[in-house]
C-alpha atoms as a PDB file:
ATOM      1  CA  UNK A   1     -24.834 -16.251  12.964  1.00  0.00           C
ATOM      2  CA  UNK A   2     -22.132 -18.561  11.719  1.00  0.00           C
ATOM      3  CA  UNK A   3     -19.530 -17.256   9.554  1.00  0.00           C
ATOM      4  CA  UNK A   4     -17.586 -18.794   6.825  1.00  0.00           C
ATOM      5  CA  UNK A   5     -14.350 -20.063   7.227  1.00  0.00           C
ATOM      6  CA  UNK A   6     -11.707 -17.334   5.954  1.00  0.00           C
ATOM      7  CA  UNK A   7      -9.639 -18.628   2.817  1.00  0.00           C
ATOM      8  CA  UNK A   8      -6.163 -18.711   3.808  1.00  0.00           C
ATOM      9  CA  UNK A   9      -4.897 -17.386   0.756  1.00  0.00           C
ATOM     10  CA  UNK A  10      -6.790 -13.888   0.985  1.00  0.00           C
ATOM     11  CA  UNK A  11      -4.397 -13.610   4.270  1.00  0.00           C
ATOM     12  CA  UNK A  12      -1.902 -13.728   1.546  1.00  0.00           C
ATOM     13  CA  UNK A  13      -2.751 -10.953  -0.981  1.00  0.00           C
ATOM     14  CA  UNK A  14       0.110  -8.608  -2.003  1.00  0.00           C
ATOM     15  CA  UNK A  15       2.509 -11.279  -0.762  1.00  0.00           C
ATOM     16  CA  UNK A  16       5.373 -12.225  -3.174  1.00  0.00           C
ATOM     17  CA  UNK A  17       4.888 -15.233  -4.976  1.00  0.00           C
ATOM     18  CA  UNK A  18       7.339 -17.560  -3.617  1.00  0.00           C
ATOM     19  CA  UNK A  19       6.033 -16.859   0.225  1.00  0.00           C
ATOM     20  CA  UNK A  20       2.441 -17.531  -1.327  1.00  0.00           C
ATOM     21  CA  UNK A  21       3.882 -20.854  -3.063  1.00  0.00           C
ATOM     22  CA  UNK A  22       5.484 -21.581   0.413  1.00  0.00           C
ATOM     23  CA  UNK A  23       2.886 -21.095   2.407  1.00  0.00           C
ATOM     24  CA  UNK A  24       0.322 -23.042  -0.425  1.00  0.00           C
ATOM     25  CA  UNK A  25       3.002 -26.112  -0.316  1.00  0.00           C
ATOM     26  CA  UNK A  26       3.193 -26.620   3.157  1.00  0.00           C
ATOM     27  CA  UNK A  27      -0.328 -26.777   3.873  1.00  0.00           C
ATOM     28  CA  UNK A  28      -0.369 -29.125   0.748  1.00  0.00           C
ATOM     29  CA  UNK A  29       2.627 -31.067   1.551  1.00  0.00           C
ATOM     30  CA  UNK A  30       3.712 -30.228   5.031  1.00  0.00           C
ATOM     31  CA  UNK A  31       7.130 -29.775   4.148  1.00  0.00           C
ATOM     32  CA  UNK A  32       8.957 -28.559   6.596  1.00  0.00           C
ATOM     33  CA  UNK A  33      11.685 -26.576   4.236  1.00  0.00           C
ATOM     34  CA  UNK A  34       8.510 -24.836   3.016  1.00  0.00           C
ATOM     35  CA  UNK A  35       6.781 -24.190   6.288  1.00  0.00           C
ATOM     36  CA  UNK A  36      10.913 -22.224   7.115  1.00  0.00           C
ATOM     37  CA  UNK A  37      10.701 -20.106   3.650  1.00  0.00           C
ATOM     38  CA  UNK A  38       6.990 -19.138   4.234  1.00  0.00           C
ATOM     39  CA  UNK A  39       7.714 -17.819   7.710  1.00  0.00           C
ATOM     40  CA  UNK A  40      10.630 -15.860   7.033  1.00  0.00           C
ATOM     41  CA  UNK A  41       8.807 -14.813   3.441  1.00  0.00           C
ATOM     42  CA  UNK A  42       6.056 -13.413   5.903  1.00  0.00           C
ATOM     43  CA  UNK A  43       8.059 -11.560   8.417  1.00  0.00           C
ATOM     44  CA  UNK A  44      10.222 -10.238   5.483  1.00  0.00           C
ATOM     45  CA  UNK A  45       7.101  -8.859   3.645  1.00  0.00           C
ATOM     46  CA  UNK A  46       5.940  -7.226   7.073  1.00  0.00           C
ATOM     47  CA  UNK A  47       9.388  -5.410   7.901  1.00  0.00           C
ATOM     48  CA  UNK A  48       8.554  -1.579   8.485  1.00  0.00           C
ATOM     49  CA  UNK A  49      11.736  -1.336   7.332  1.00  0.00           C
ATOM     50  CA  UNK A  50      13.309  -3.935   4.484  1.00  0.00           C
ATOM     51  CA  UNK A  51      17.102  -5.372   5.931  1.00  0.00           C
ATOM     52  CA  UNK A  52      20.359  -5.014   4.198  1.00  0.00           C
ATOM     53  CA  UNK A  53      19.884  -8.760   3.503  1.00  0.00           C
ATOM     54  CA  UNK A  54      16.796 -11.374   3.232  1.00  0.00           C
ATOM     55  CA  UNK A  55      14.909 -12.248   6.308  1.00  0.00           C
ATOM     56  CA  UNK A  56      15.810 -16.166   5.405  1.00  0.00           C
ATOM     57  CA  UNK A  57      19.712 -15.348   5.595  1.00  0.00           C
ATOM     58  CA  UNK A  58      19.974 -14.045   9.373  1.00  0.00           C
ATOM     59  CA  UNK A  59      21.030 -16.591  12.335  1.00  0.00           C
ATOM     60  CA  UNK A  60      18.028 -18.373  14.085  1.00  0.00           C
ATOM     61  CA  UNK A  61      19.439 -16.325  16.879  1.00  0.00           C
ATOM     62  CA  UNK A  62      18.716 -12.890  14.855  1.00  0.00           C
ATOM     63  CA  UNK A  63      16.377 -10.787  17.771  1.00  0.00           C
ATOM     64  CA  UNK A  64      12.754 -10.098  15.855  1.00  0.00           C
ATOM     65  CA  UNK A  65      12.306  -6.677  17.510  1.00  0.00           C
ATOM     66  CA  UNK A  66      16.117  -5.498  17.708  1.00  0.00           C
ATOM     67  CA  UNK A  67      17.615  -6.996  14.444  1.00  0.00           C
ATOM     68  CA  UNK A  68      14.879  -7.506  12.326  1.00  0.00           C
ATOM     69  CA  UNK A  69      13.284  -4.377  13.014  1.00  0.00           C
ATOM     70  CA  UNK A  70       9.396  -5.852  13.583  1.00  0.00           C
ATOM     71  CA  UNK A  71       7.438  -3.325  15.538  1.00  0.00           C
ATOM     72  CA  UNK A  72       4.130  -4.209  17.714  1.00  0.00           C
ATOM     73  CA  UNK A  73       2.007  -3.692  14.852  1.00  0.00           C
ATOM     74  CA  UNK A  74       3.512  -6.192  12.428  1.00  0.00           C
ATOM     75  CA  UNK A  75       3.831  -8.661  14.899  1.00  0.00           C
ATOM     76  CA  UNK A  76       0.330  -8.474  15.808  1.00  0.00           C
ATOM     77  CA  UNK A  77      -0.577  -8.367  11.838  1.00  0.00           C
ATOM     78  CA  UNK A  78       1.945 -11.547  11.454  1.00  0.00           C
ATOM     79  CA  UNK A  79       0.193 -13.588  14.080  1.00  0.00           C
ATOM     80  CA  UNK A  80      -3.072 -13.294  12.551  1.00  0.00           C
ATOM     81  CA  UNK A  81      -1.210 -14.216   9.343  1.00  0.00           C
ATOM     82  CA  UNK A  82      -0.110 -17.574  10.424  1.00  0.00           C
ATOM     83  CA  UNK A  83      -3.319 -18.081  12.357  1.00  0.00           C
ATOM     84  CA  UNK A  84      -5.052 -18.005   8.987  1.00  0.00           C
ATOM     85  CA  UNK A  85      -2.788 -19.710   7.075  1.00  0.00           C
ATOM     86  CA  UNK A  86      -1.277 -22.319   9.066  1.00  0.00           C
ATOM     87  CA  UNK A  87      -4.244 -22.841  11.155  1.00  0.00           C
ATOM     88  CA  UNK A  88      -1.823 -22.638  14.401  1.00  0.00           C
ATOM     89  CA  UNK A  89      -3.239 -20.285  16.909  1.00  0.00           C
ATOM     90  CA  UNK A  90      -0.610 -18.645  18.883  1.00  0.00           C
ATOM     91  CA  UNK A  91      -1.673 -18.410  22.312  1.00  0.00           C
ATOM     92  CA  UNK A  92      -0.666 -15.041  23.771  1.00  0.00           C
ATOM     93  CA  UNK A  93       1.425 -16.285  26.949  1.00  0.00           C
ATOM     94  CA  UNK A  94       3.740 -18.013  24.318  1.00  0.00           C
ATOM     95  CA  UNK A  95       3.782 -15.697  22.093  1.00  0.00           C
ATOM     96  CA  UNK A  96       5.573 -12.615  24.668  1.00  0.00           C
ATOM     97  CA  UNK A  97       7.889 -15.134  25.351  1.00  0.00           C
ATOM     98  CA  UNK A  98       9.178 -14.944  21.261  1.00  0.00           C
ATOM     99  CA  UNK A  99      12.365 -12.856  21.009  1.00  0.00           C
ATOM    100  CA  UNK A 100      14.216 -14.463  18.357  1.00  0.00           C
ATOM    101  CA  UNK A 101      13.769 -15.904  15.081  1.00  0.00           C
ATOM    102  CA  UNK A 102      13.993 -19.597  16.349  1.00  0.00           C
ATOM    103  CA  UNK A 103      11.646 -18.651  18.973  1.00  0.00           C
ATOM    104  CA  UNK A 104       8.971 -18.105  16.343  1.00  0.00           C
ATOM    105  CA  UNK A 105       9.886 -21.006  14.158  1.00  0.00           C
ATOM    106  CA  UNK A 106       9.440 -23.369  17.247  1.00  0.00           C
ATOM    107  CA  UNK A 107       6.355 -21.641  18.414  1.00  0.00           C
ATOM    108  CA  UNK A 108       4.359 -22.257  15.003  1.00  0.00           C
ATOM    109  CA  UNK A 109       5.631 -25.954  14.849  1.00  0.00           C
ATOM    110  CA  UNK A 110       4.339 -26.654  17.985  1.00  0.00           C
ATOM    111  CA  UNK A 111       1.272 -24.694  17.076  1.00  0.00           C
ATOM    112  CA  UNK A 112       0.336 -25.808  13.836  1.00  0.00           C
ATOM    113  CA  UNK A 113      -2.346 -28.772  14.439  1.00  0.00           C
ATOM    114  CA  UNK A 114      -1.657 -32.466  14.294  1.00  0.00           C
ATOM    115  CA  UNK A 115      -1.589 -33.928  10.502  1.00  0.00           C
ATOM    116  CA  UNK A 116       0.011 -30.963   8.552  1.00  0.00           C
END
């Protein structure tokens, strides 16, 4: 039974606009100051709990699990997110190795297939 490829944007419902827009214009575009706000527009919307200041403003050296406060389940949720809307699957190997917020931007560069 084949199924139908998934529309990246229903990854993206009950996101805020501007991640959306992000996330819409570097597919589109591939720019890579999008690509940045659309990643830490994602993480930010998948906080348990929302930081004193945006996601976007903390050091690429800010610890995903310790200082941004991402538990298992929204990292799990946020890999399927950028799976579906990047079309970069994160292999599992690479992705345990992920602790800080550079980690993850590197990982989904790498990831994201050649041409975007």
């Amino acid at each position: 039974m084949n199924e139908s490829p998934r529309n990246p944007e229903d990854s993206l419902r009950g996101f805020p606009p501007a991640t959306v827009a992000a996330c819409l214009a570097f597919r589109a575009q591939g720019d890579p100051a999008a690509l940045d706000t659309a990643i830490t527009g994602i993480i930010q919307h998948l906080l348990p709990k929302r930081p004193d200041q945006p996601v976007a403003s903390f050091p690429g050296t800010a610890l995903l699990v310790e200082d941004l406060g991402l538990d298992s389940f929204s990292m799990v949720e946020m890999t399927f997110i950028f799976e579906d809307v990047f079309g970069a699957p994160l292999a599992q190997e690479e992705l345990v190795k992920v602790r800080t917020l550079d980690d993850l931007r590197a990982l989904i560069q790498r990831s994201i297939p050649s041409g975007k």
